[in-house]
C-alpha atoms as a PDB file:
ATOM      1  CA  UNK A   1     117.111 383.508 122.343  1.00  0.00           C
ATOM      2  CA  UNK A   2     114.675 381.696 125.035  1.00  0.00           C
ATOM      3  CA  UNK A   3     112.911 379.168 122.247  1.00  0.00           C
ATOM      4  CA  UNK A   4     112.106 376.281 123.627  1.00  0.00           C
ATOM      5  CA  UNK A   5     113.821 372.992 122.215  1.00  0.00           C
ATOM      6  CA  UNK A   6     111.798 369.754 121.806  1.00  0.00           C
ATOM      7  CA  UNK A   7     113.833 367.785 119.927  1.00  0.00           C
ATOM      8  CA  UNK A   8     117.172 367.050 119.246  1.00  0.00           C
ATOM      9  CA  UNK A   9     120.023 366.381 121.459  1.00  0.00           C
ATOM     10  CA  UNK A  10     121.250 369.354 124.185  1.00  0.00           C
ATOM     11  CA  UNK A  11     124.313 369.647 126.742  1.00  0.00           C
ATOM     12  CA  UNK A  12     123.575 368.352 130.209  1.00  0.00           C
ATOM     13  CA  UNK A  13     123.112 371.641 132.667  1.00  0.00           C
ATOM     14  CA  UNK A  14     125.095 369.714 135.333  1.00  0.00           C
ATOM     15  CA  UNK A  15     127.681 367.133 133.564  1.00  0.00           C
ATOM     16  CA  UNK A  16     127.835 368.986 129.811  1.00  0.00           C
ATOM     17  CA  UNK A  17     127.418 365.798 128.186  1.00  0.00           C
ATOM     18  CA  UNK A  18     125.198 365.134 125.370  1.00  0.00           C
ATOM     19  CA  UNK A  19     121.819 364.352 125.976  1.00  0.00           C
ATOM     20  CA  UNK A  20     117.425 364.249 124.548  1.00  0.00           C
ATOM     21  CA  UNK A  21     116.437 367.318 124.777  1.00  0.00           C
ATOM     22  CA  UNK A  22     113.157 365.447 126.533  1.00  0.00           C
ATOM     23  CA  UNK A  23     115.393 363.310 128.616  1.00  0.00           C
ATOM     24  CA  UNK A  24     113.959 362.558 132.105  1.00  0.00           C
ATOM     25  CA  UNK A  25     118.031 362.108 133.276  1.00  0.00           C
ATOM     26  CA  UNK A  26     120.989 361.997 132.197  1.00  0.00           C
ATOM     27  CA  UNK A  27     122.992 358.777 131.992  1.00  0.00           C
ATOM     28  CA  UNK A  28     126.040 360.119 132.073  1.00  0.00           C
ATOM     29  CA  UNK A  29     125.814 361.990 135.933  1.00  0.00           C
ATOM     30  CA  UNK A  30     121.996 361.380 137.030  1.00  0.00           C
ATOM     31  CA  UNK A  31     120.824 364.577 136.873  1.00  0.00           C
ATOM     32  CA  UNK A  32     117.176 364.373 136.846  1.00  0.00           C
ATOM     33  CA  UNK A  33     115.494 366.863 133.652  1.00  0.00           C
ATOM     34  CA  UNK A  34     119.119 367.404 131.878  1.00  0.00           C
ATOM     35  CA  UNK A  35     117.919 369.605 129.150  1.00  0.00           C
ATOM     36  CA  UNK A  36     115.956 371.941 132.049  1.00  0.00           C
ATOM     37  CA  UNK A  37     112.750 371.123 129.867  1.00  0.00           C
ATOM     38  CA  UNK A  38     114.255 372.184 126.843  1.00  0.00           C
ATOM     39  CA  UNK A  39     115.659 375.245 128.392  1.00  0.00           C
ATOM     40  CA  UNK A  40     119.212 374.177 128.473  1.00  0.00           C
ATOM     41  CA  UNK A  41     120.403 375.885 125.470  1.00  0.00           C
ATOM     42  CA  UNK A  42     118.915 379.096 126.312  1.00  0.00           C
ATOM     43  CA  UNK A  43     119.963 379.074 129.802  1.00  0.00           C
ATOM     44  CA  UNK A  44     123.742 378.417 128.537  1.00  0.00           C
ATOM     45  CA  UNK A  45     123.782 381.395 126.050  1.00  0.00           C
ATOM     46  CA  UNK A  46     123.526 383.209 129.096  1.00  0.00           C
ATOM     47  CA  UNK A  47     126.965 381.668 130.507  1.00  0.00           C
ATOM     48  CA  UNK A  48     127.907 379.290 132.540  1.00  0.00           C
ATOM     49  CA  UNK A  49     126.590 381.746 135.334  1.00  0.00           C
ATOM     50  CA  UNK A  50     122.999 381.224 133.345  1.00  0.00           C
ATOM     51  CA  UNK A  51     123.280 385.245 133.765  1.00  0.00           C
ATOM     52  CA  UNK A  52     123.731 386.057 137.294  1.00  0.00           C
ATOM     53  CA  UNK A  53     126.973 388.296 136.820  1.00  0.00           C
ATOM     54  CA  UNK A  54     124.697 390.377 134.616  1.00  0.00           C
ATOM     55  CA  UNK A  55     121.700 390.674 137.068  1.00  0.00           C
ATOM     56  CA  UNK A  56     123.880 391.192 140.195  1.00  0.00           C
ATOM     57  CA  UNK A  57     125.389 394.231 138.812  1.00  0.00           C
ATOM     58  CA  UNK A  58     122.883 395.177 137.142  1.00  0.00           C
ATOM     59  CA  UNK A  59     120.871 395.522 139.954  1.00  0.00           C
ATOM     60  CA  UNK A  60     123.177 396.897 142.535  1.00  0.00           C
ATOM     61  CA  UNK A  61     124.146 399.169 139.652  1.00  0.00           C
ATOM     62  CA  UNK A  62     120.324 400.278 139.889  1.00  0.00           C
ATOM     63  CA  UNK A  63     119.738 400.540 143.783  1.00  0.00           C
ATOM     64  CA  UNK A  64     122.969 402.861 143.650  1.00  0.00           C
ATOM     65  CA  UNK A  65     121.811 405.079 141.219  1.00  0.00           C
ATOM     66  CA  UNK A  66     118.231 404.943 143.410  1.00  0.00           C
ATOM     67  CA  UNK A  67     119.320 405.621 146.759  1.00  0.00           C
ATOM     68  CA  UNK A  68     121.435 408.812 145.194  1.00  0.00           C
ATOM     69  CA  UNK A  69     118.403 410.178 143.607  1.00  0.00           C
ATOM     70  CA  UNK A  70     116.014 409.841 146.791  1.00  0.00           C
ATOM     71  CA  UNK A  71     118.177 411.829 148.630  1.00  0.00           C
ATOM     72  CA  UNK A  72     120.044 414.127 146.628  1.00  0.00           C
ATOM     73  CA  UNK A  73     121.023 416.861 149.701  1.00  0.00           C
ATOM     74  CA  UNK A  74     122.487 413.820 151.540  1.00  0.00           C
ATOM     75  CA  UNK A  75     125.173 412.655 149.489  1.00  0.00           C
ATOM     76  CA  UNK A  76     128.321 412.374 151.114  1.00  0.00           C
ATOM     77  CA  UNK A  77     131.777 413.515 149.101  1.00  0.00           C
ATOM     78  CA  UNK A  78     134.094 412.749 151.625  1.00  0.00           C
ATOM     79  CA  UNK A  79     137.450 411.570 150.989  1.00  0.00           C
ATOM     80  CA  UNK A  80     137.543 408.220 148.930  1.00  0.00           C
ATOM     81  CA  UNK A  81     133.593 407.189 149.905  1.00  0.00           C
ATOM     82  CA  UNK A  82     132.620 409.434 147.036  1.00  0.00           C
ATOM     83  CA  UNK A  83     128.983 410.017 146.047  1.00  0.00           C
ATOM     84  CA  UNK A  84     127.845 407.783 149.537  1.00  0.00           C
ATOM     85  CA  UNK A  85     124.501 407.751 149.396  1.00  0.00           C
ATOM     86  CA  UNK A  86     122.603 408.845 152.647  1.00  0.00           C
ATOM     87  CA  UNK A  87     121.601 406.437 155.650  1.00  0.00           C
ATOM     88  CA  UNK A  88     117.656 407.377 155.242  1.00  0.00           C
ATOM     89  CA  UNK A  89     118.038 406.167 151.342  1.00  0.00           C
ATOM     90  CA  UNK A  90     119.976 402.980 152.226  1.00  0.00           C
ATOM     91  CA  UNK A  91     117.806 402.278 155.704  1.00  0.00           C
ATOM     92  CA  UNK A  92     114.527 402.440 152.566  1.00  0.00           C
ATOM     93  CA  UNK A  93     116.149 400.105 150.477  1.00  0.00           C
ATOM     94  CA  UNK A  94     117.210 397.560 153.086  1.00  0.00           C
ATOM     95  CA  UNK A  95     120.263 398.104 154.983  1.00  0.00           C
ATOM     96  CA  UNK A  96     121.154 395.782 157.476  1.00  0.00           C
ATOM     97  CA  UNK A  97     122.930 395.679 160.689  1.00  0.00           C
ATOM     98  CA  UNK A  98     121.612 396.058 164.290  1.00  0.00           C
ATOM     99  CA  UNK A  99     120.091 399.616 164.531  1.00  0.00           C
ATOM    100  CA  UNK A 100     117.287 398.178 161.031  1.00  0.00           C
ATOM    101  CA  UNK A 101     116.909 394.576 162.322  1.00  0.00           C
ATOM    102  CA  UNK A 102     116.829 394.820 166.042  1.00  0.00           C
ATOM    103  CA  UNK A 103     115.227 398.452 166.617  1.00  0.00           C
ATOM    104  CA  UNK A 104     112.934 398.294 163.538  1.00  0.00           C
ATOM    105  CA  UNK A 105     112.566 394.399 163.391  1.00  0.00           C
ATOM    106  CA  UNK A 106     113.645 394.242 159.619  1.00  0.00           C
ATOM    107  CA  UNK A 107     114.978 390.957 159.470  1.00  0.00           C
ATOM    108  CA  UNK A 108     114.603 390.746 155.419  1.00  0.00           C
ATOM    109  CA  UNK A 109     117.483 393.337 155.244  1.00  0.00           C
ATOM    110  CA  UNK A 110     119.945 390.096 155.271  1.00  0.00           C
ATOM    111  CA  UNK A 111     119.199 390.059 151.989  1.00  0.00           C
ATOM    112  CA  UNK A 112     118.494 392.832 150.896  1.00  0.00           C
ATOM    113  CA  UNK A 113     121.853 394.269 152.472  1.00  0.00           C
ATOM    114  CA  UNK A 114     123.709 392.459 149.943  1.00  0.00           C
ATOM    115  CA  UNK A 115     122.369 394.151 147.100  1.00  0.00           C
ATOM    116  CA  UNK A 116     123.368 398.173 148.333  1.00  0.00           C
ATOM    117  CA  UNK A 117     126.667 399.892 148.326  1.00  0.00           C
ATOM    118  CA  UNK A 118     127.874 402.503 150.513  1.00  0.00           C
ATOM    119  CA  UNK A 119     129.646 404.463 147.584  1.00  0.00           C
ATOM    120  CA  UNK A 120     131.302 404.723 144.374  1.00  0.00           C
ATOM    121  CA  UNK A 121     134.658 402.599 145.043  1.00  0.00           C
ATOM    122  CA  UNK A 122     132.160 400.042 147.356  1.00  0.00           C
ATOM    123  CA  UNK A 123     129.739 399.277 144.072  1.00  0.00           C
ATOM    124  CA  UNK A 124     133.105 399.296 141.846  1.00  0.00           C
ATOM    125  CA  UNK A 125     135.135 397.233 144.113  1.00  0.00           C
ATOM    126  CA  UNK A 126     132.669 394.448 144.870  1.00  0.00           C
ATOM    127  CA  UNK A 127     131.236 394.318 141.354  1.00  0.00           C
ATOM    128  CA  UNK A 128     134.762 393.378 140.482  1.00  0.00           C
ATOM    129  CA  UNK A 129     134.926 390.558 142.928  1.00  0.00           C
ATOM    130  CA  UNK A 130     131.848 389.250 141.971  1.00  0.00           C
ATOM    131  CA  UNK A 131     132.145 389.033 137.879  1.00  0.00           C
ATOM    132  CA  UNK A 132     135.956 387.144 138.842  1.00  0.00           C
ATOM    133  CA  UNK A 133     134.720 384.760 141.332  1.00  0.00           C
ATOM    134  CA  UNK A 134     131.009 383.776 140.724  1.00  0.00           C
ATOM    135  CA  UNK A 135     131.937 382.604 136.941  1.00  0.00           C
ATOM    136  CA  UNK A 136     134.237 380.149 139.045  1.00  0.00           C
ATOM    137  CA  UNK A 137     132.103 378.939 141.371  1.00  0.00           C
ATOM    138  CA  UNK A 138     129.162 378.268 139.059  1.00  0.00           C
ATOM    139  CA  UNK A 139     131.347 376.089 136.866  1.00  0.00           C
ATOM    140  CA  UNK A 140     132.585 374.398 139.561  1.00  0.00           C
ATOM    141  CA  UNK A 141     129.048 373.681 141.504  1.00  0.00           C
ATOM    142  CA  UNK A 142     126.481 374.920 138.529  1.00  0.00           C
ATOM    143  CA  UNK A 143     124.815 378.361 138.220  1.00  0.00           C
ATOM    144  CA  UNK A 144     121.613 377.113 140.836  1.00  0.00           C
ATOM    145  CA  UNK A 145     123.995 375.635 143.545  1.00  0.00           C
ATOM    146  CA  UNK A 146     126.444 379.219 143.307  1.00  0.00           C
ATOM    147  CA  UNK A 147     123.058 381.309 143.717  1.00  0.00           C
ATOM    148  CA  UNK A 148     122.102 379.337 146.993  1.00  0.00           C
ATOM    149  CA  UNK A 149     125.934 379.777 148.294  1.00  0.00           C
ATOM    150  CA  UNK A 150     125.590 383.592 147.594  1.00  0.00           C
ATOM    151  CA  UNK A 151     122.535 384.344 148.531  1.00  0.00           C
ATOM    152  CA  UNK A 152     122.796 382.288 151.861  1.00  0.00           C
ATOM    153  CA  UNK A 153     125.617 383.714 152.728  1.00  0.00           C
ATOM    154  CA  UNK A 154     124.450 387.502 152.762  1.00  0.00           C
ATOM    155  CA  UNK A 155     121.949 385.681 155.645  1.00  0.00           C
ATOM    156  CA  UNK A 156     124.822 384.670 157.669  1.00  0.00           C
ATOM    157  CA  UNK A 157     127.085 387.762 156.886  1.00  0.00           C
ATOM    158  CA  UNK A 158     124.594 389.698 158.039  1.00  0.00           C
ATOM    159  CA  UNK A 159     123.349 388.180 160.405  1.00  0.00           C
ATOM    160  CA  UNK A 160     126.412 387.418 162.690  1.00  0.00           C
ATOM    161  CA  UNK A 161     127.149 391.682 161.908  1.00  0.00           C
ATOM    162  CA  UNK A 162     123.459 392.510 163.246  1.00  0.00           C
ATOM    163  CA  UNK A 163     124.202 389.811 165.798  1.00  0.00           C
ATOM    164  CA  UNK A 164     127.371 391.338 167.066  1.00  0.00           C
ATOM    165  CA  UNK A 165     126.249 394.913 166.571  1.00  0.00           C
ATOM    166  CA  UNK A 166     123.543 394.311 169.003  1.00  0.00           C
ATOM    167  CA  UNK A 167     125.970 393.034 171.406  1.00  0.00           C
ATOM    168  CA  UNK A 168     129.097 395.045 171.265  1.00  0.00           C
ATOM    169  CA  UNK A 169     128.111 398.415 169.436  1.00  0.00           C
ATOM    170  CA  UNK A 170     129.974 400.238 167.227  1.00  0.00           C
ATOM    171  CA  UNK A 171     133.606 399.324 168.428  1.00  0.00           C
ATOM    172  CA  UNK A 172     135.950 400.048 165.856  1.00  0.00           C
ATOM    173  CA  UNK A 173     137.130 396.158 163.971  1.00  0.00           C
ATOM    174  CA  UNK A 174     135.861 393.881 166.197  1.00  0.00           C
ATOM    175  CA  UNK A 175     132.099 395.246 167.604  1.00  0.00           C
ATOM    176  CA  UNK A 176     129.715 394.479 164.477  1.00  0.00           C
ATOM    177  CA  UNK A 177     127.644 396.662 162.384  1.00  0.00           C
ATOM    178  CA  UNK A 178     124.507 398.647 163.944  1.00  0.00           C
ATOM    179  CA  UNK A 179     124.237 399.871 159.947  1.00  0.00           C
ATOM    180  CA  UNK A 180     125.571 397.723 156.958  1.00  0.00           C
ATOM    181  CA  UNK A 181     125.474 397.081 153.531  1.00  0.00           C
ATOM    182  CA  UNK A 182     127.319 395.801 150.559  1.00  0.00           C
ATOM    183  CA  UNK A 183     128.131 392.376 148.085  1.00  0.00           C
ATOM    184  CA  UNK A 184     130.871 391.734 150.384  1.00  0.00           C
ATOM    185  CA  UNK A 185     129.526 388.814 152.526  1.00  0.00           C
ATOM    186  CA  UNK A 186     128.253 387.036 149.506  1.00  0.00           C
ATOM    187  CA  UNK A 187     131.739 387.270 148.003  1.00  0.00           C
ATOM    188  CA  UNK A 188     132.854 385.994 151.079  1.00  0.00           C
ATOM    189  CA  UNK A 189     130.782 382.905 150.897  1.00  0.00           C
ATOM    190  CA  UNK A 190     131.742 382.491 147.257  1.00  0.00           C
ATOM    191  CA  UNK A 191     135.478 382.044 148.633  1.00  0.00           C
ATOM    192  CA  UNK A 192     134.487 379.743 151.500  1.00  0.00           C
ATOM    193  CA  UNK A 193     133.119 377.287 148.912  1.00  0.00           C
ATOM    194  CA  UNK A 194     135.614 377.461 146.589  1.00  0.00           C
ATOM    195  CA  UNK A 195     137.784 376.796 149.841  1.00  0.00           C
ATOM    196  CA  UNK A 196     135.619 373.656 150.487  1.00  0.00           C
ATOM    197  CA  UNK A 197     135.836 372.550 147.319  1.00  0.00           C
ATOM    198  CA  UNK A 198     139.214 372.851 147.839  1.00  0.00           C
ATOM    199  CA  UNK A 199     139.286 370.499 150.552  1.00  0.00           C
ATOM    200  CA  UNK A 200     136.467 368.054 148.943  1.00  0.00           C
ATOM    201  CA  UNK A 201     138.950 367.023 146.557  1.00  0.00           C
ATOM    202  CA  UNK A 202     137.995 369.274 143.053  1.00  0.00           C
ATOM    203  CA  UNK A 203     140.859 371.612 143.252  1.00  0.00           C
ATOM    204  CA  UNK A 204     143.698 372.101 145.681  1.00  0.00           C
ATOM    205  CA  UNK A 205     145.292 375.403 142.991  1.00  0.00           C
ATOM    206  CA  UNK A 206     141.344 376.470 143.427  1.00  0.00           C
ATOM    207  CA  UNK A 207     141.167 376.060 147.211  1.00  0.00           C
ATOM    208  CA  UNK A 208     144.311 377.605 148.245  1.00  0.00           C
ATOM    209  CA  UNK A 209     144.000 380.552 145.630  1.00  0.00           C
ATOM    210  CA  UNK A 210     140.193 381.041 147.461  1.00  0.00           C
ATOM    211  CA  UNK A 211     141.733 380.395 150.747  1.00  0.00           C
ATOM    212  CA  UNK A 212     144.526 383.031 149.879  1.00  0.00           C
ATOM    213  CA  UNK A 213     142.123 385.958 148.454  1.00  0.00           C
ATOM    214  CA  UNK A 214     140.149 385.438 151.558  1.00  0.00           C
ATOM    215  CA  UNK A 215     143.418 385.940 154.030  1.00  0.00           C
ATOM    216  CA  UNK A 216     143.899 388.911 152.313  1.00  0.00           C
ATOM    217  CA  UNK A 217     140.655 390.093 152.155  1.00  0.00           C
ATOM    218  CA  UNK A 218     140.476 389.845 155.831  1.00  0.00           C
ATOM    219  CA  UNK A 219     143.661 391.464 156.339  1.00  0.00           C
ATOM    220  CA  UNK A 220     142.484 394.413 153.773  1.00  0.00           C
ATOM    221  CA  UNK A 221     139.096 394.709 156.773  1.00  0.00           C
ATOM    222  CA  UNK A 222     140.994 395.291 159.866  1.00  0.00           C
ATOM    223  CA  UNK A 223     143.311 397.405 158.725  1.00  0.00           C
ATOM    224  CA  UNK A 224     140.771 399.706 156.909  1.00  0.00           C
ATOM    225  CA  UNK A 225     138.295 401.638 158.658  1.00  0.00           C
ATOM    226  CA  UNK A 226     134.062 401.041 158.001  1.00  0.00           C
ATOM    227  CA  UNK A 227     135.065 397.763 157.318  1.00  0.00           C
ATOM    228  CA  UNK A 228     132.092 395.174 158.007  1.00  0.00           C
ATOM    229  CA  UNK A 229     134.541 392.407 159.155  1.00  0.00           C
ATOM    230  CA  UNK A 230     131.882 390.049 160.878  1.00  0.00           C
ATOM    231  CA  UNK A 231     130.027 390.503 157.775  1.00  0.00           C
ATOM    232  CA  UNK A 232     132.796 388.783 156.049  1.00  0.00           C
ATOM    233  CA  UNK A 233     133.428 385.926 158.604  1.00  0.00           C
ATOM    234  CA  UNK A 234     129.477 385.478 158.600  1.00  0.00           C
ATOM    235  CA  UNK A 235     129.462 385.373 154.826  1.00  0.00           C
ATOM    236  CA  UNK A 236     132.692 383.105 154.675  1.00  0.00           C
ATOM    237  CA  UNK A 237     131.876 380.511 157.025  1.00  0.00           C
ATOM    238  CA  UNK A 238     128.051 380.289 155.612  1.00  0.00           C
ATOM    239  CA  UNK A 239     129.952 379.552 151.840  1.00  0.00           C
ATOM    240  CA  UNK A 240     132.102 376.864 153.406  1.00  0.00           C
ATOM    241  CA  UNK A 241     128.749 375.381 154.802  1.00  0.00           C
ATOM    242  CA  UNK A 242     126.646 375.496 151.794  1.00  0.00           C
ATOM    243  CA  UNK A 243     129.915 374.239 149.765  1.00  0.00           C
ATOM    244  CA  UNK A 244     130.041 371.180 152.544  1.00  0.00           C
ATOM    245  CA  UNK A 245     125.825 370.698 152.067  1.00  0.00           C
ATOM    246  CA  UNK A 246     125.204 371.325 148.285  1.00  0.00           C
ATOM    247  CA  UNK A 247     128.703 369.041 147.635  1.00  0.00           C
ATOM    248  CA  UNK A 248     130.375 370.013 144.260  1.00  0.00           C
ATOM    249  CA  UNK A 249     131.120 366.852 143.416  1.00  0.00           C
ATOM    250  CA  UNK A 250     127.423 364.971 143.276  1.00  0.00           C
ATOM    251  CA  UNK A 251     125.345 366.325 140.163  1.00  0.00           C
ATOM    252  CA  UNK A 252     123.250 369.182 140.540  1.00  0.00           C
ATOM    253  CA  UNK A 253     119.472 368.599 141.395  1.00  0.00           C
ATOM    254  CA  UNK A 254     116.323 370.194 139.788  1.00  0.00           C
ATOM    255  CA  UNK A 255     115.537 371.286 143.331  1.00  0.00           C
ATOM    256  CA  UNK A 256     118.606 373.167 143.617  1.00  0.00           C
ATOM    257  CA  UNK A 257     116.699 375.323 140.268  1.00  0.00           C
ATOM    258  CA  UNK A 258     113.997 375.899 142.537  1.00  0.00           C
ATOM    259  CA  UNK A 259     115.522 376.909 145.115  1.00  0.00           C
ATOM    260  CA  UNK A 260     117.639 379.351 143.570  1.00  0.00           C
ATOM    261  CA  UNK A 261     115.058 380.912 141.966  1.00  0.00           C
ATOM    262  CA  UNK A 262     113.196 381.290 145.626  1.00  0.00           C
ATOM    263  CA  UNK A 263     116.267 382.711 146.806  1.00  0.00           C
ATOM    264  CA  UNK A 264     116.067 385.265 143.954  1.00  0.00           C
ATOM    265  CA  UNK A 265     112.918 386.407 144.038  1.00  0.00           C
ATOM    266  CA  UNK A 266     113.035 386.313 147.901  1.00  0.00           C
ATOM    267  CA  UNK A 267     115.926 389.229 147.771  1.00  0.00           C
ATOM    268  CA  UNK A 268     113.742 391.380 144.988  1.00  0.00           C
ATOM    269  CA  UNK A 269     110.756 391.165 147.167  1.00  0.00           C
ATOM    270  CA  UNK A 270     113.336 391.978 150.351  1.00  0.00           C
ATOM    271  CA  UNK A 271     114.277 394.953 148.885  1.00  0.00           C
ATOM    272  CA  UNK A 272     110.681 395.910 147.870  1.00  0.00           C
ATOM    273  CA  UNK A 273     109.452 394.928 151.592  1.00  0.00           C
ATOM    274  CA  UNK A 274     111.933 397.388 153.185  1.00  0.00           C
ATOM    275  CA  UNK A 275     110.608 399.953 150.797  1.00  0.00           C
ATOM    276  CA  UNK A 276     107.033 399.586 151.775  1.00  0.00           C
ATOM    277  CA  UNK A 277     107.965 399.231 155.078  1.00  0.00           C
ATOM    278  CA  UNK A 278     110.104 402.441 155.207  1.00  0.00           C
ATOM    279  CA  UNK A 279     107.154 404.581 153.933  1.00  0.00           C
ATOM    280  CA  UNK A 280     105.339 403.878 157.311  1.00  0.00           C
ATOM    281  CA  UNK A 281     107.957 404.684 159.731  1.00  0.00           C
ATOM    282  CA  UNK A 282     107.671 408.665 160.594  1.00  0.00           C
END
């Protein structure tokens, strides 16, 4: 499935257009190593998403099922946050908010955050929100450029929630998080680019169907209770940012590839850090 192709021609990873497999770039959009050193075909087995979907809920799938088993006595049943796993397992794995980044200095955990779920509808609801809109977003900026908008924004989601824990507590809707987690802010920052590309010109049906999901979204937060809502204006606005920087229109770049894949192994080494980190605190 991952064989290398030297020769022959390939689809452009940015533009789709047919190019050399050992192209240096493509003629058609610019895009500097088209064929992703003969990669390309691989990578687009995987979808358009070069696999992402897969790995994101695959791997909040897994740190679900983890923080229920490393704390078996302290999962909650409570209403409709069935099987919630407990604070201690989340706080291990990398919750965020103000209580793990400003009392125990864990700054990491706004990444990590983005990758745990609070319970059973949580995981479920967010998973679906994230196989409907990241498919969209990575055929509309490329797979590299939608993993930098996600990832990014679970930094500013969770960092404006720490941010305004810290200052306001644990008022009900409007005071922050002092203890937060969830897929939610990245979601969030998938609709604020989608917005912005929207606005750039790609899309208006895209932009105002983003700009409508988000509205609603919003709404759903401050009507429901243990709703992170300055996780979602954190994670919205730093979308719409990284929409406005990367620019949807202009062909994708092979540092964007890099970068991504920082920003990937960044949030498994996050997770991994809080870990380590956790097994020192008494």
């Amino acid at each position: 499935m991952f064989r290398r192709q030297k020769t022959g021609a390939v689809l452009c990873s940015s533009c789709g257009k047919l190019v050399g497999a050992q192209d240096e770039v493509c003629l058609n959009c610019g895009r500097r190593n088209p064929g992703m050193w003969g990669f390309s075909l691989a990578l687009r087995r995987l979808g358009n998403d070069f696999g992402f979907v897969s790995l994101v809920i695959s791997g909040c799938g897994l740190l679900y099922v983890a923080a229920l088993i490393m704390d078996p006595k302290g999962i909650g049943m409570r209403g409709i946050a069935i099987l919630s796993p407990s604070f201690r397992s989340l706080f291990m794995l990398g919750a965020s908010g103000a209580i793990p980044v400003f009392g125990y200095h864990r700054w990491w955990t706004f990444l990590s955050a983005g990758w745990l779920h609070g319970n059973l509808l949580h995981i479920v609801f967010n998973m679906m929100w994230v196989r409907q809109l990241a498919p969209v977003t990575a055929e509309l900026y490329g797979a590299p450029r939608m993993i930098l908008i996600y990832t990014v924004s679970s930094v500013t989601g969770f960092s404006l929630s720490s941010a305004a824990g810290l200052l306001f507590g644990g008022i009900p809707i409007f005071g922050g998080a002092l203890f937060t987690v969830g897929a939610s802010a990245p979601i969030f920052g998938l609709l604020g680019a989608l917005v912005y590309y929207g606005r750039r010109g790609g899309s208006s049906y895209v932009g105002s169907q983003a700009k409508t999901n988000a509205l609603i979204l919003f709404f759903f937060g401050l009507i429901m209770p243990n709703i992170d809502n300055y996780a979602h204006l954190g994670g919205f606005l730093g979308g719409y940012a990284m929409g406005k920087g990367l620019d949807p229109l202009e062909p994708e770049r092979i540092d964007h590839v890099v970068a991504a894949l920082s920003m990937l192994l960044l949030s498994a080494l996050s997770v991994l850090a809080s870990l380590l980190h956790g097994l020192t605190i008494k």
